[in-house]
Protein backbone atom coordinates (compact mmCIF):
# COMPACT_ATOMS: atom_id res chain seq x y z
CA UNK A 1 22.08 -24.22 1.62
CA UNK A 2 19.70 -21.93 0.44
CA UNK A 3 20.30 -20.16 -2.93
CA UNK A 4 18.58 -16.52 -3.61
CA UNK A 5 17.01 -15.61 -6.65
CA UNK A 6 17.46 -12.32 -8.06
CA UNK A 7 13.37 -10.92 -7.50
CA UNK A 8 11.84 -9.85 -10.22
CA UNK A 9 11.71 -6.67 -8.64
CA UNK A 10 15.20 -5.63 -8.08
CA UNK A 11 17.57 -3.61 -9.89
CA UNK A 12 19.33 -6.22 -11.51
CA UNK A 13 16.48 -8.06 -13.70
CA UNK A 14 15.21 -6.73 -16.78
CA UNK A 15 12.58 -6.95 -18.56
CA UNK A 16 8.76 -6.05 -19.39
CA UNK A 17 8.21 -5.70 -15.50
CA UNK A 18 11.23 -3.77 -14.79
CA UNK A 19 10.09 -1.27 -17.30
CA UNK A 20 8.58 2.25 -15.57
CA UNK A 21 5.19 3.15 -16.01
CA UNK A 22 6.02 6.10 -18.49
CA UNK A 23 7.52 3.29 -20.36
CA UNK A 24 4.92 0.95 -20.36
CA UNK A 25 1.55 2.81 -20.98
CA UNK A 26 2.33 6.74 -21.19
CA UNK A 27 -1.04 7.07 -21.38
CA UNK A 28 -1.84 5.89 -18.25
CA UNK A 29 1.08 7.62 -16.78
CA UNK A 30 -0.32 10.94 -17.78
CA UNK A 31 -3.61 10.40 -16.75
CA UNK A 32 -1.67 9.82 -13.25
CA UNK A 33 0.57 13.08 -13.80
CA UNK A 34 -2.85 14.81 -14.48
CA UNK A 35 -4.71 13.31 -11.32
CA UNK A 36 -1.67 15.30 -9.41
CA UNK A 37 -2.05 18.63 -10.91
CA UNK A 38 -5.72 18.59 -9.58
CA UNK A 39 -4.94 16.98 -6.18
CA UNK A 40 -1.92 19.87 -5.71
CA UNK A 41 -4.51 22.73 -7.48
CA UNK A 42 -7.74 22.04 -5.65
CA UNK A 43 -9.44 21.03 -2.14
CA UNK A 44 -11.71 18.28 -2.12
CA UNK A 45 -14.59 18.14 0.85
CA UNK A 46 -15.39 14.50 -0.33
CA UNK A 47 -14.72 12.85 3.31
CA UNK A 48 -13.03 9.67 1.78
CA UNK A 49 -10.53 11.43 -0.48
CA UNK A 50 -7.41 12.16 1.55
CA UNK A 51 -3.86 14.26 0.39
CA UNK A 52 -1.36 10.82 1.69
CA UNK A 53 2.54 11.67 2.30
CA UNK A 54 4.92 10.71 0.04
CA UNK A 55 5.93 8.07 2.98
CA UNK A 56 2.40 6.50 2.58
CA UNK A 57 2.29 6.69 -1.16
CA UNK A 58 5.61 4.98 -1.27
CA UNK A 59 4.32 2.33 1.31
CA UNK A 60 1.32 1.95 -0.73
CA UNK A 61 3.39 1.20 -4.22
CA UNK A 62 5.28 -1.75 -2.36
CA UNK A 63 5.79 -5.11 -2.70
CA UNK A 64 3.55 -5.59 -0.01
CA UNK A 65 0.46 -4.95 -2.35
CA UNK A 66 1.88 -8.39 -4.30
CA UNK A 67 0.97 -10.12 -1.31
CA UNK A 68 -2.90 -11.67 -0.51
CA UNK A 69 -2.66 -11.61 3.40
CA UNK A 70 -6.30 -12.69 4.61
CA UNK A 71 -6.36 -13.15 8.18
CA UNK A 72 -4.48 -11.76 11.15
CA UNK A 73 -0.53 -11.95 11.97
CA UNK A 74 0.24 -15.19 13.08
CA UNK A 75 -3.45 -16.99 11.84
CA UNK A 76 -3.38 -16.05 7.87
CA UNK A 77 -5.06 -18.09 5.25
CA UNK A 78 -2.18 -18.48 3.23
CA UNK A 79 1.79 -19.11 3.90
CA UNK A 80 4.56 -16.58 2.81
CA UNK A 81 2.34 -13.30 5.11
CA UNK A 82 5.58 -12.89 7.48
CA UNK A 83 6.67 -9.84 6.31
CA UNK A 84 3.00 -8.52 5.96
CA UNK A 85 2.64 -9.65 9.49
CA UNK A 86 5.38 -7.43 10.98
CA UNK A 87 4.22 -4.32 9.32
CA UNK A 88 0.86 -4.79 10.54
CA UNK A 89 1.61 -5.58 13.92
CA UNK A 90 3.82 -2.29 14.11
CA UNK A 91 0.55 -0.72 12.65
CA UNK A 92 -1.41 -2.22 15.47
CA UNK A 93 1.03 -1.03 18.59
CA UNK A 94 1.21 2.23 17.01
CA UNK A 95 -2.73 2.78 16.71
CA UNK A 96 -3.27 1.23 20.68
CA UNK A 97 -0.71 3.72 21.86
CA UNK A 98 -2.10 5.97 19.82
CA UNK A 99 -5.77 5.87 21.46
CA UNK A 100 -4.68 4.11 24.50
CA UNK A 101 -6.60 1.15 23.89
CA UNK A 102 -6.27 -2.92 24.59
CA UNK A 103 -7.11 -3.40 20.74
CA UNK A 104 -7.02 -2.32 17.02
CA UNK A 105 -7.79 -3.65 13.74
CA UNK A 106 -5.78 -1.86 11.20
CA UNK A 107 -7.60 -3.49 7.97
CA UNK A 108 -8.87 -1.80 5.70
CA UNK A 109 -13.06 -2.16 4.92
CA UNK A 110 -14.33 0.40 2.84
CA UNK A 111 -13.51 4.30 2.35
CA UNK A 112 -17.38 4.72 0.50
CA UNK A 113 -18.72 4.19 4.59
CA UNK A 114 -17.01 7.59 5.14
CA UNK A 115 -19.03 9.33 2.86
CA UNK A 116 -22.30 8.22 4.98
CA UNK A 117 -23.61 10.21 7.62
């Protein structure tokens, strides 16, 4: 039998990691708040800056980004990526449909490349 832990993460711990970011270092938290005025008050022609959804910005403030998944689904360095794997395998369908194409590596290398050119 297999008994679950309450994650650290979830509504019912407490703690020094359960506290918000306002909470924890209001300074950094309005340096964030600020960062948002300027993205919603002015256009940047940088190439790789980019306005994300609130979708994407929710995706990218997971509990995915706990997770070191080197590799590719199925062949990862380390154990524990299954959940990583199934999100990037629904990223990979959705970019070959996308372009029509056999393959696509969805992993990030480095937004300072778009800048070149």
């Amino acid at each position: 039998m297999s008994i679950r832990q309450a994650s650290p993460h979830s509504e019912h711990a407490s703690g020094p990691s359960q506290r918000s970011l306002r909470a924890s270092d209001p300074e950094i938290a309005e340096a964030i708040a600020q960062e948002l005025g300027r993205q919603q008050t002015h256009i940047e022609l940088i190439a790789s800056e980019n306005i994300v959804s609130r979708a994407v910005l929710e995706a990218a403030g997971s509990v995915l980004t706990n997770k070191y998944a080197e590799g590719y689904p199925g062949r990862r360095y380390y154990g524990g990526c299954e959940f990583v794997d199934v999100a990037e395998r629904i990223a990979i369908e959705r970019a070959t449909r996308l372009f029509g194409c056999g393959f696509a590596n969805v992993q990030p290398h480095s937004g300072s490349q778009a800048n070149q050119g």
